[in-house]
Protein backbone atom coordinates (compact mmCIF):
# COMPACT_ATOMS: atom_id res chain seq x y z
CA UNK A 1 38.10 36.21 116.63
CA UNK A 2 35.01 35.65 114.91
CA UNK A 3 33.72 38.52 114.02
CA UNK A 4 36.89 39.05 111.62
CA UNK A 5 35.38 36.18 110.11
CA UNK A 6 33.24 38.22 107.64
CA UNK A 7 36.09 41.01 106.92
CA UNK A 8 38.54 38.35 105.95
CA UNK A 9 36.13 36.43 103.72
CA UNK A 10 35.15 39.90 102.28
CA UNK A 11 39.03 40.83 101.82
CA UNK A 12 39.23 37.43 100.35
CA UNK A 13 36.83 37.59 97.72
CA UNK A 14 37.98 40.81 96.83
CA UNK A 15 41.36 39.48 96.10
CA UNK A 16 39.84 36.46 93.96
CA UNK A 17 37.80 39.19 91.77
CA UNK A 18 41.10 40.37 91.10
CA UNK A 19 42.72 37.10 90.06
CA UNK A 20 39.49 36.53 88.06
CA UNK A 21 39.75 39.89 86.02
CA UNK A 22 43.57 39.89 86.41
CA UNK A 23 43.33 36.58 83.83
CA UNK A 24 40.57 38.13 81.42
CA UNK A 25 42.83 41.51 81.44
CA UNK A 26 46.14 41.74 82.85
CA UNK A 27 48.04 42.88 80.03
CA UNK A 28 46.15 45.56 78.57
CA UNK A 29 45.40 46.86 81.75
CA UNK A 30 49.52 47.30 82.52
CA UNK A 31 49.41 48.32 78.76
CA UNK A 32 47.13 51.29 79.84
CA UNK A 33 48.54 52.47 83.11
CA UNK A 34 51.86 51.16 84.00
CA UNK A 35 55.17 53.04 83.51
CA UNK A 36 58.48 51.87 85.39
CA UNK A 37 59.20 55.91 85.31
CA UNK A 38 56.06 56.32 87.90
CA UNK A 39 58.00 58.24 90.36
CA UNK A 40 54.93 58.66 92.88
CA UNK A 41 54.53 54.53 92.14
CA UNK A 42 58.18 53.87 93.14
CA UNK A 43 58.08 56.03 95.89
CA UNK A 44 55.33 54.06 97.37
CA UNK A 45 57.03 50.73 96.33
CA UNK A 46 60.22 52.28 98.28
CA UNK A 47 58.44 53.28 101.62
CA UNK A 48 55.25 50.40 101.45
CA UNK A 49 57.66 47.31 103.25
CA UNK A 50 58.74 50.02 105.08
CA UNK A 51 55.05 50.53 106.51
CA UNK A 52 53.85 46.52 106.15
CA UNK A 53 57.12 45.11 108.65
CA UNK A 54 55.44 47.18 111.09
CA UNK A 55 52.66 43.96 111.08
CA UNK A 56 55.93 42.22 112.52
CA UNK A 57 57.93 44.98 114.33
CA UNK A 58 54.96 45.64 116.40
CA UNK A 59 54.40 41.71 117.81
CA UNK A 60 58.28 42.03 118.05
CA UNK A 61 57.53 44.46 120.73
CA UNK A 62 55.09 42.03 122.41
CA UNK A 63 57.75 39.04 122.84
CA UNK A 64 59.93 41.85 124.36
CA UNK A 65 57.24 42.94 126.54
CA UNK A 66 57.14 39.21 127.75
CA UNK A 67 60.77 38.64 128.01
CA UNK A 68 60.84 41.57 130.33
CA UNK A 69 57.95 40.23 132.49
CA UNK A 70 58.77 38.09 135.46
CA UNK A 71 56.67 35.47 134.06
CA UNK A 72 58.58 32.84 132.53
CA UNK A 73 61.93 31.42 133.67
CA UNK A 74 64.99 32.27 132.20
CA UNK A 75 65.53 30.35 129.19
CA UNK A 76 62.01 31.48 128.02
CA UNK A 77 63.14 35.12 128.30
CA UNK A 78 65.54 34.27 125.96
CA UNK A 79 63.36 32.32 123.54
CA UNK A 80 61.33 35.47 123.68
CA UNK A 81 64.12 37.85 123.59
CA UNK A 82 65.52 36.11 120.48
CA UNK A 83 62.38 35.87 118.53
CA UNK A 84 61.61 39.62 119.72
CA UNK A 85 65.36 40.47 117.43
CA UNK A 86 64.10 37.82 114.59
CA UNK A 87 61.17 39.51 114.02
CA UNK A 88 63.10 43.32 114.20
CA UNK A 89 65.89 42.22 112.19
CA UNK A 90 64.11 41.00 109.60
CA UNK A 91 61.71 43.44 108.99
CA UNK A 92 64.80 46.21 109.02
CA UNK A 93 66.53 43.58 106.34
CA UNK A 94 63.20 43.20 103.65
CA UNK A 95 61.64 46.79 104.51
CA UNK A 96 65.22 48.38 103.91
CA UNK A 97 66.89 46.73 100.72
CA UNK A 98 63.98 48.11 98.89
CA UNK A 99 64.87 51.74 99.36
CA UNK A 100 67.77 51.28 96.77
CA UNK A 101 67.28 48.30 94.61
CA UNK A 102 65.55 48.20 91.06
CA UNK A 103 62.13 48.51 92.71
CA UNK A 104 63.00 51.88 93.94
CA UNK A 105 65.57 54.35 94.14
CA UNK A 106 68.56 52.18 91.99
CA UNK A 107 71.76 53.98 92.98
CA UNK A 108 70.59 56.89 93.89
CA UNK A 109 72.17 56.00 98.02
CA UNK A 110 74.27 53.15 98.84
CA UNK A 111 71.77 50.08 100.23
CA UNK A 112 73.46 50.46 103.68
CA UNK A 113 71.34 53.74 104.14
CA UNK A 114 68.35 52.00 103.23
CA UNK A 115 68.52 49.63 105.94
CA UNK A 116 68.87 53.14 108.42
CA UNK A 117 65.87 54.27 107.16
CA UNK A 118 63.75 51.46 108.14
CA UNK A 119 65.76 50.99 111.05
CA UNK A 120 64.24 53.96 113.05
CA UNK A 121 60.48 53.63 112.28
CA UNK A 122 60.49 49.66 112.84
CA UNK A 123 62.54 50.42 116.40
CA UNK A 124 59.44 52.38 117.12
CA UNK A 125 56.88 49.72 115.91
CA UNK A 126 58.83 47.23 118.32
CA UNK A 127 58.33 50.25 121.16
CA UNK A 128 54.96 50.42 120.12
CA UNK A 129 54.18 46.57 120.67
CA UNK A 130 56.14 46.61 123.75
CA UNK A 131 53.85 49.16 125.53
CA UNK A 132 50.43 48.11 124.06
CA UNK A 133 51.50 44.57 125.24
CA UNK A 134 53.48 44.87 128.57
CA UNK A 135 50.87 44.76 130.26
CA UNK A 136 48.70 41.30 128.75
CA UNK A 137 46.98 39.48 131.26
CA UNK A 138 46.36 36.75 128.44
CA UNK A 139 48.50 33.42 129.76
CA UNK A 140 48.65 32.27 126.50
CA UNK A 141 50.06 35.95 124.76
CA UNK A 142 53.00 34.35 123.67
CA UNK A 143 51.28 31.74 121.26
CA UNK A 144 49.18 34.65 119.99
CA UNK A 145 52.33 36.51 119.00
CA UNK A 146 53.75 33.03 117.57
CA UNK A 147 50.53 32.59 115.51
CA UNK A 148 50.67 36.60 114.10
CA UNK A 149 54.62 35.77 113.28
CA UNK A 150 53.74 32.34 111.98
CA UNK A 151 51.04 33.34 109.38
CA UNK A 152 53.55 36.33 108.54
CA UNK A 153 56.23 33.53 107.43
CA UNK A 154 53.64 31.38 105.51
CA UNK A 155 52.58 34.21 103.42
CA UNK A 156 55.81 35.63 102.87
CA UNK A 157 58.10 32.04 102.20
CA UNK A 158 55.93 29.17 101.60
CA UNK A 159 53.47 31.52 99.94
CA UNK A 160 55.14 34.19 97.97
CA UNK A 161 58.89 32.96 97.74
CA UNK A 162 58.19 29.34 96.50
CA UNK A 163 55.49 30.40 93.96
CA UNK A 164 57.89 32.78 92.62
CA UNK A 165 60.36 30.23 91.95
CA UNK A 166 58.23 28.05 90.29
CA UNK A 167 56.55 30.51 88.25
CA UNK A 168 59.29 32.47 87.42
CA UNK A 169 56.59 35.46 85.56
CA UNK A 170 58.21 38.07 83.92
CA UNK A 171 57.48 41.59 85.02
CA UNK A 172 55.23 43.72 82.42
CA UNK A 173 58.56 46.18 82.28
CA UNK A 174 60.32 43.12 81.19
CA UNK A 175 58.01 42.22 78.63
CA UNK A 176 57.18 45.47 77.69
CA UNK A 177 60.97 46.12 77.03
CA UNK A 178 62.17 43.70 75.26
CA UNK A 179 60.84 41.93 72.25
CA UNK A 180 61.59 38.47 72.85
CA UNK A 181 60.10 38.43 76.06
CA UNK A 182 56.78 37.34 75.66
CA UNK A 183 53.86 38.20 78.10
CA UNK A 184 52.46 35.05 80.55
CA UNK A 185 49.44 34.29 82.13
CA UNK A 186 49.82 34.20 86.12
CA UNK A 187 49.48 29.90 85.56
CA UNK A 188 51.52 29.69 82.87
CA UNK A 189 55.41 29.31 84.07
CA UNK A 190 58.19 30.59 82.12
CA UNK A 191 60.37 27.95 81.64
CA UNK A 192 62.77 28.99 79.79
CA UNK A 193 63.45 32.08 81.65
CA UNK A 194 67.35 31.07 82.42
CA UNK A 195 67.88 31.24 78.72
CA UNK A 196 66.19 34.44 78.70
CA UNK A 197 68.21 35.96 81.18
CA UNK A 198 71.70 34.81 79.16
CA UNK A 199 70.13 36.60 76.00
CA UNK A 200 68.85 39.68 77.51
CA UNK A 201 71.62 40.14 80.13
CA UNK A 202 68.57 40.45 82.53
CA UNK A 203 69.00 39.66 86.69
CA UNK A 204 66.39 36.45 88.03
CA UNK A 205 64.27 39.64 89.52
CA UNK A 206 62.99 39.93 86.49
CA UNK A 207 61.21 36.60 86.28
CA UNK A 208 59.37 37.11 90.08
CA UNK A 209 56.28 38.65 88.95
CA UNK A 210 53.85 36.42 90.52
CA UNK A 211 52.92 37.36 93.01
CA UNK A 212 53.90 40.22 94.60
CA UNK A 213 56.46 40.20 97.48
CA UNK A 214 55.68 44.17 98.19
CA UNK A 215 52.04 43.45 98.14
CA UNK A 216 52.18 39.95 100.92
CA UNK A 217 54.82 42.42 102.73
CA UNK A 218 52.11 45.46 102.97
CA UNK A 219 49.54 43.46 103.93
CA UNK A 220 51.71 42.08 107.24
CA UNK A 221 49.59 44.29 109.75
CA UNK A 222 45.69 42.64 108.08
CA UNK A 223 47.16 40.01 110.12
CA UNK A 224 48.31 41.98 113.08
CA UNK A 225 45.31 43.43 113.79
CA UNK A 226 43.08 40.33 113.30
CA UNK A 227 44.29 39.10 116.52
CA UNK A 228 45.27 41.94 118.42
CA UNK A 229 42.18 42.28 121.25
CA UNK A 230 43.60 39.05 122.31
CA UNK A 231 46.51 40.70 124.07
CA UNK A 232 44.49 43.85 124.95
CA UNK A 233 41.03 43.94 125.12
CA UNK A 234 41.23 47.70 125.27
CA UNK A 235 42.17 47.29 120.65
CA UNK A 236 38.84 45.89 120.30
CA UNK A 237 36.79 48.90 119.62
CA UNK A 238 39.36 50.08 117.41
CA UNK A 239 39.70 46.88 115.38
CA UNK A 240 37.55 47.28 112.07
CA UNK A 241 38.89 51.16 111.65
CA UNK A 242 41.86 49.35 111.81
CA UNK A 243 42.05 46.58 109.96
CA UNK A 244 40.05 48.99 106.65
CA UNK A 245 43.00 51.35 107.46
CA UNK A 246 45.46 48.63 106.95
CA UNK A 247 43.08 47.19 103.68
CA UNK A 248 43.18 50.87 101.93
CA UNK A 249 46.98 50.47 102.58
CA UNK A 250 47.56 47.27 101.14
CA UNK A 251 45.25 48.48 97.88
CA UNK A 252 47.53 51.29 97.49
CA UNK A 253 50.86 49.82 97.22
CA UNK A 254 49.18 46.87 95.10
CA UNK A 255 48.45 49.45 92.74
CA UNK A 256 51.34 51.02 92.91
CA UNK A 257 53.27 47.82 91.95
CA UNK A 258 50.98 47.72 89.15
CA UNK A 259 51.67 51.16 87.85
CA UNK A 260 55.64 50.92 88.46
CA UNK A 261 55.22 48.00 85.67
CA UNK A 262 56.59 45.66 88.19
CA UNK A 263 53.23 43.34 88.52
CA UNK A 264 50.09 42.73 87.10
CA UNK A 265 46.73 42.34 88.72
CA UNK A 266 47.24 38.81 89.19
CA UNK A 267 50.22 38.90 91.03
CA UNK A 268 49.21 41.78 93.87
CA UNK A 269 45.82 40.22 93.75
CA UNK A 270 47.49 36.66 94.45
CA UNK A 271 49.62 38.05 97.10
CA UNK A 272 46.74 39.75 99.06
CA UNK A 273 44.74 36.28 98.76
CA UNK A 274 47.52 34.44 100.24
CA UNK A 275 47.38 36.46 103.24
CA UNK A 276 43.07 36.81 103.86
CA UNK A 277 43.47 33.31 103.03
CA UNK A 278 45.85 31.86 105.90
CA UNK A 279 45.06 34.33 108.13
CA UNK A 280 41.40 33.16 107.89
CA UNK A 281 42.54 29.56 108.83
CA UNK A 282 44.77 30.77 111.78
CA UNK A 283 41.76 33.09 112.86
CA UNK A 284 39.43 30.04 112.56
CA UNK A 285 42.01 27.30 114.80
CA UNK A 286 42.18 29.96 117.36
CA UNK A 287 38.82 30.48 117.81
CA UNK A 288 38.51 26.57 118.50
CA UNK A 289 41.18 26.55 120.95
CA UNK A 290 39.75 27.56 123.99
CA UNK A 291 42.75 28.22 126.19
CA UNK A 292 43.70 31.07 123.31
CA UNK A 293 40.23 32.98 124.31
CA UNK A 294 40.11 36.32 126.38
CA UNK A 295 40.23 35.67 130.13
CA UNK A 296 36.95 37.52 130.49
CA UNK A 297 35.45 35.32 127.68
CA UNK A 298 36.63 31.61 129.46
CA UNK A 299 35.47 33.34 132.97
């Protein structure tokens, strides 16, 4: 829609400020804050996917919505249903191994419980999305949803994933921890990082600091909400509160990450680019596509 156009561009230079600083100062400003024993910063760490997958439950709830309808022949109820239980299941799988892994609560629960916690409030964002959505006049709503879940898997895999893997950035605990670890610059890779790991006994999580998975993951409903009004007109006015509601969010778990020693200000600030900046491009090829336009907009 274009008058996200400005908020993204504005959430997107605010993320490249923090890149920009984040190379200047990202070690002595984890120096000065961060502590792995941060309970309040692991808490959020713990409950923030938790919170994010809801930018994915919720559209879940819109293909379900659809599938319901009477709209589409059978084997496109099925498409829908199917990609309705993609986008549930794996929000409940990322939102709920975080619960008890080393970025929050290690062994305090076995990880099964985890994935019961996020169960329940993701089963409501996919109620949620079902009963904002069921009733979408838009003939196009389910290439809306496909573009909300499509950006969400760009960010996440392409974006986050693969740049982890090539990076391979230890974590400030890491380096903060142990002595031969030395500290790297969010474009300089560690390649010797396997070798590292033999030494120090240390798990490949170690080496994922850039960018931030938690941070792309919170920042899952920025994209929601840019395209919401398209399904229901009736969002509009709520939009902006919305999407600053869902940028304060995103702020706090990024520094949260930062003060749980887990990433620098590089690697949330990377993350949160990532997402302004594809969800600006999706934003910008739907507003060319005229079929994708309100009803009341082409009429």
């Amino acid at each position: 829609m274009k008058k996200m156009r400005i908020p993204l561009l504005i959430g997107l230079g605010v993320a490249i400020f923090g890149i920009i600083m984040g190379s200047f100062f990202d070690l002595q400003i984890s120096t000065a804050i961060a502590s792995r024993h941060n309970m309040f910063a692991v808490t959020v760490s713990a409950i923030g996917p938790t919170i994010g997958f809801l930018g994915l439950a919720i559209p879940g709830g819109g293909f379900l919505a659809l599938g319901l309808s009477k709209k589409y022949k059978l084997w496109a109820n099925i498409g829908l249903f199917v990609l309705a239980l993609i986008c549930y299941g794996a929000s409940v799988y990322f939102a709920g191994k975080e619960y008890f892994s080393s970025h929050g609560f290690a062994g305090a629960a076995p990880s099964i419980v985890g994935y019961l916690i996020a169960a329940v409030p993701l089963a409501g964002g996919v109620f949620l999305g079902y009963k904002l959505f069921r009733n979408t006049d838009h003939p196009y709503a389910w290439i809306i949803l496909l573009v909300i879940a499509a950006v969400a898997f760009v960010v996440l895999v392409p974006g986050v994933t693969i740049l982890k893997e090539i990076m391979h950035r230890p974590r400030f605990r890491t380096v903060s921890e142990y002595e031969g670890i030395n500290f790297h610059a969010w474009w300089e890779p560690c390649k010797d990082y396997k070798s590292l790991m033999q030494t120090f006994g240390l798990a490949s999580e170690e080496f994922k600091s850039y960018p931030s998975g938690h941070t792309a993951e919170a920042s899952l409903p920025l994209i929601f909400v840019t395209f919401m009004p398209l399904l229901n007109k009736k969002l509009e006015k709520c939009q902006l509160p919305c999407f600053i509601g869902a940028g304060a969010f995103v702020l706090l778990v990024a520094l949260a990450r930062i003060l749980a020693a887990a990433h620098f200000l590089s690697d949330v600030s990377t993350a949160l680019a990532l997402t302004f900046l594809f969800t600006f491009i999706a934003n910008e090829i739907v507003i060319r596509v005229k079929k994708l336009q309100p009803v009341e907009a082409e009429a």
